[in-house]
Protein backbone atom coordinates (compact mmCIF):
# COMPACT_ATOMS: atom_id res chain seq x y z
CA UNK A 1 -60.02 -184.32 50.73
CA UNK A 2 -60.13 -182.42 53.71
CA UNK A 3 -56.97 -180.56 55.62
CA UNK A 4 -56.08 -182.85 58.25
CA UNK A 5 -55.52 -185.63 55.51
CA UNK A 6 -53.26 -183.67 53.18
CA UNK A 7 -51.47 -182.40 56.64
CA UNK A 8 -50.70 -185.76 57.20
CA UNK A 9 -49.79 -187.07 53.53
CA UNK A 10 -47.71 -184.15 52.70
CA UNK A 11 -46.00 -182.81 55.61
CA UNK A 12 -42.87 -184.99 55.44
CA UNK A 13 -42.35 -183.43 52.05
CA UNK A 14 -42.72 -180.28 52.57
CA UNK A 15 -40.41 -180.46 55.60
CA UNK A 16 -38.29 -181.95 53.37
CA UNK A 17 -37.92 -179.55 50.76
CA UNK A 18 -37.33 -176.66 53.66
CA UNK A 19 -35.15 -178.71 55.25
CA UNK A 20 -32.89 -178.79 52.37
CA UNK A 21 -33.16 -175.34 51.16
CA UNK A 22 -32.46 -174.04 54.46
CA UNK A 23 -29.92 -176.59 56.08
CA UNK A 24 -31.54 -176.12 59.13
CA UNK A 25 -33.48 -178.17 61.40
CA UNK A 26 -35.01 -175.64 63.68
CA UNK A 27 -35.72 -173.03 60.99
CA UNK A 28 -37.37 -175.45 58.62
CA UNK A 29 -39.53 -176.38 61.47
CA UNK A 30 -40.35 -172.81 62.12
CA UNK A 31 -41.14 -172.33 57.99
CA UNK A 32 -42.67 -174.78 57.80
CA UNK A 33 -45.22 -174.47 60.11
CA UNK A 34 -45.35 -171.21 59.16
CA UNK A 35 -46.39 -172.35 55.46
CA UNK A 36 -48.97 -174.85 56.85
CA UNK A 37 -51.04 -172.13 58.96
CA UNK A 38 -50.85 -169.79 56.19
CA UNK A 39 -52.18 -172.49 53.91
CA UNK A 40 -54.87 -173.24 56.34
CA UNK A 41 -55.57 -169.96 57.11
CA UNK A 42 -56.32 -169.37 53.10
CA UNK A 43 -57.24 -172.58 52.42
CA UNK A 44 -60.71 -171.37 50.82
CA UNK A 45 -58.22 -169.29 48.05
CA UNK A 46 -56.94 -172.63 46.85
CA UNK A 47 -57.76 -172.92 43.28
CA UNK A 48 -57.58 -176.70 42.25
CA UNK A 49 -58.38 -175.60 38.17
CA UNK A 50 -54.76 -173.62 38.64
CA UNK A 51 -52.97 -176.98 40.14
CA UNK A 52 -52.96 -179.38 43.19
CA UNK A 53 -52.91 -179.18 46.48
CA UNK A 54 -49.27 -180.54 46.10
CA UNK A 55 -48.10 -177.35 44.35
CA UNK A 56 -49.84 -174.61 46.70
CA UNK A 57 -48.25 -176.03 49.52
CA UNK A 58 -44.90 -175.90 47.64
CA UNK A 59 -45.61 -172.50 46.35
CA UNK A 60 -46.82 -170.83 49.85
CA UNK A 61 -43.49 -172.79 51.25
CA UNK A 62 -40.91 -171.28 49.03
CA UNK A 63 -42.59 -167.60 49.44
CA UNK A 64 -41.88 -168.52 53.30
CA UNK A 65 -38.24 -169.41 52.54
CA UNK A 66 -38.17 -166.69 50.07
CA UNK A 67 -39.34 -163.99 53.33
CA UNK A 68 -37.27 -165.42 55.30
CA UNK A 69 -34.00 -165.21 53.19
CA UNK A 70 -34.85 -161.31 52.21
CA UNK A 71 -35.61 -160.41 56.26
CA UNK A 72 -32.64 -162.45 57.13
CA UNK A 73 -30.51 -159.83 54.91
CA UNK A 74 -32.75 -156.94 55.92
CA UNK A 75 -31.82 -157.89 59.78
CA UNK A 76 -28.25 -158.34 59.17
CA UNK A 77 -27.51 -155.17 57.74
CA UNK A 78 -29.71 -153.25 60.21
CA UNK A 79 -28.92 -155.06 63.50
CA UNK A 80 -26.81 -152.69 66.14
CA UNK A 81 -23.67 -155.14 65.79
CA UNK A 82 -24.26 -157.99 63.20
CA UNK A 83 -22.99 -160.25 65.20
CA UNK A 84 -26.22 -161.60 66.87
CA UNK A 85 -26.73 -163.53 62.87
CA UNK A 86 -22.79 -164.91 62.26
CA UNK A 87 -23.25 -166.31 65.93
CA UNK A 88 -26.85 -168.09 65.35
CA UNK A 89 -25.61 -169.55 62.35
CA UNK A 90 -23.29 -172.24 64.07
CA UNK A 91 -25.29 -175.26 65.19
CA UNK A 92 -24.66 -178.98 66.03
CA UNK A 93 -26.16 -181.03 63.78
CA UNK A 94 -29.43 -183.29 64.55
CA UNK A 95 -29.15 -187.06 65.30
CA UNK A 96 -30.74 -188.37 62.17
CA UNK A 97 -28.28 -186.03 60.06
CA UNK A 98 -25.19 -188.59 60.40
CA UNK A 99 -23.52 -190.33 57.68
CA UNK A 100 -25.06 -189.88 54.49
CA UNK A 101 -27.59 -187.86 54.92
CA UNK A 102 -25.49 -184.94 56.64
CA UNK A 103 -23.43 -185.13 53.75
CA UNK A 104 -25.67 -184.72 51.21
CA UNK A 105 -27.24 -182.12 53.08
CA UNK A 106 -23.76 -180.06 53.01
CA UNK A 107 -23.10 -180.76 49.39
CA UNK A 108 -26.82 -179.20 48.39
CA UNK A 109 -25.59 -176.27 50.92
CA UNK A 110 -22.77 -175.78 48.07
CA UNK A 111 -25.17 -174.89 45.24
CA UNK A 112 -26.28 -171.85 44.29
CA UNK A 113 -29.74 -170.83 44.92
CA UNK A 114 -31.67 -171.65 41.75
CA UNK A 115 -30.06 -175.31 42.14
CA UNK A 116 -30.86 -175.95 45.51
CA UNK A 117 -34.83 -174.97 44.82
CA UNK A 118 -34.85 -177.02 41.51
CA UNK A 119 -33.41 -179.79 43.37
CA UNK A 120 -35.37 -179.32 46.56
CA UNK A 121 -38.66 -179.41 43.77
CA UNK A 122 -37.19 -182.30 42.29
CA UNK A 123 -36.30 -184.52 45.07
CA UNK A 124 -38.12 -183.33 48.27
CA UNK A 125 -41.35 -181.89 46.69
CA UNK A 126 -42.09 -185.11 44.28
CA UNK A 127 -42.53 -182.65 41.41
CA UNK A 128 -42.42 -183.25 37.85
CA UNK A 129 -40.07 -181.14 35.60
CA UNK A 130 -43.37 -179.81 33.81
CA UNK A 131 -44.88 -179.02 37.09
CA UNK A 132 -41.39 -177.42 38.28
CA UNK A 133 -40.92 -175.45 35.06
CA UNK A 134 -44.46 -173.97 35.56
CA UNK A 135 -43.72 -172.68 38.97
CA UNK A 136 -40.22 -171.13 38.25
CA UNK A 137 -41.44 -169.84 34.94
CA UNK A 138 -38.62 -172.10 32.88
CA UNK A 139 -38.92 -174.14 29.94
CA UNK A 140 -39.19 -178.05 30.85
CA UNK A 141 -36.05 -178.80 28.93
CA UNK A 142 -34.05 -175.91 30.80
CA UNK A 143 -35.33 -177.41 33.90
CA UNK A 144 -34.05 -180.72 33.13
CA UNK A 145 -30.88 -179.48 31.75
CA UNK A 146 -30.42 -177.40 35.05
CA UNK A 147 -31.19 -180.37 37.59
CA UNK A 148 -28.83 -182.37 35.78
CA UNK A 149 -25.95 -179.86 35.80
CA UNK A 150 -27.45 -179.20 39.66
CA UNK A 151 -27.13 -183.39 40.49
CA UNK A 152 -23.74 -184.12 38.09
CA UNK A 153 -22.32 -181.36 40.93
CA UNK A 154 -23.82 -183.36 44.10
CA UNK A 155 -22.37 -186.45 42.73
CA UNK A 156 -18.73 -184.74 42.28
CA UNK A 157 -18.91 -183.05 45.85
CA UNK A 158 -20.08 -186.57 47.52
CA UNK A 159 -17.77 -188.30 45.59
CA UNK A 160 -14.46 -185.86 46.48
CA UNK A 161 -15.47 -186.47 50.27
């Protein structure tokens, strides 16, 4: 398959899974474009006998997140005032994250780290647990027993609001 074709079938997804580790819109756009030229830049480094497509892209778009997070902290405690971050941060959420959807997204914002990415793997990425435990170097059953724990919290936090 070429890379306009799995552009177009997995983009959504991918967006998806950065949209819900980050929480927001703008940034996720930003990563994940950024993940998608990187990907085609090194497209020829793609290994299909070490996975799928699927799993690159979701591995090159968690070492994005992953960047971003550790320059995020890096800029924060080595901007002049540390303001310029704290004031970013506040944003008015998009149209199409009313109701439901803007909810969920604020109870995932309550997890810790390693349950948002198992979740966002889970739920955005279309990942298996096998295929989740390989790329977070877990056991399949801790992954399961993790996600669970991680989705018997969402349920609780959607349910309280």
């Amino acid at each position: 398959m070429d890379f306009a074709t799995l552009y177009r079938e997995l983009f959504k997804s991918v967006f998806a899974y950065v949209l819900c580790r980050v929480g927001d819109r703008a940034l996720a756009e930003d990563l994940c474009a950024a993940a998608w030229r990187k990907a085609y830049e090194k497209q020829e480094q793609f290994n299909a006998d070490k996975g799928t497509f699927r799993q690159w892209i979701f591995t090159i778009a968690r070492n994005e997140i992953n960047m971003h997070h550790r320059l995020y902290y890096v800029r924060k405690f080595l901007s002049l005032t540390g303001w310029e971050e704290v004031l970013g941060e506040a944003r008015a959420p998009a149209p199409e994250e009313d109701g439901e959807n803007a909810r969920l997204l604020e109870a995932v914002s309550h997890l810790n780290d390693r349950e948002k990415e198992l979740v966002a793997l889970k739920f955005y990425s279309g990942l298996n647990n096998r295929q989740i435990a390989a790329q977070l170097h877990m056991t399949e059953s801790n992954v399961g027993t993790a996600l669970h724990r991680a989705v018997t919290k969402l349920r609780k936090e959607m349910k309280d609001e």
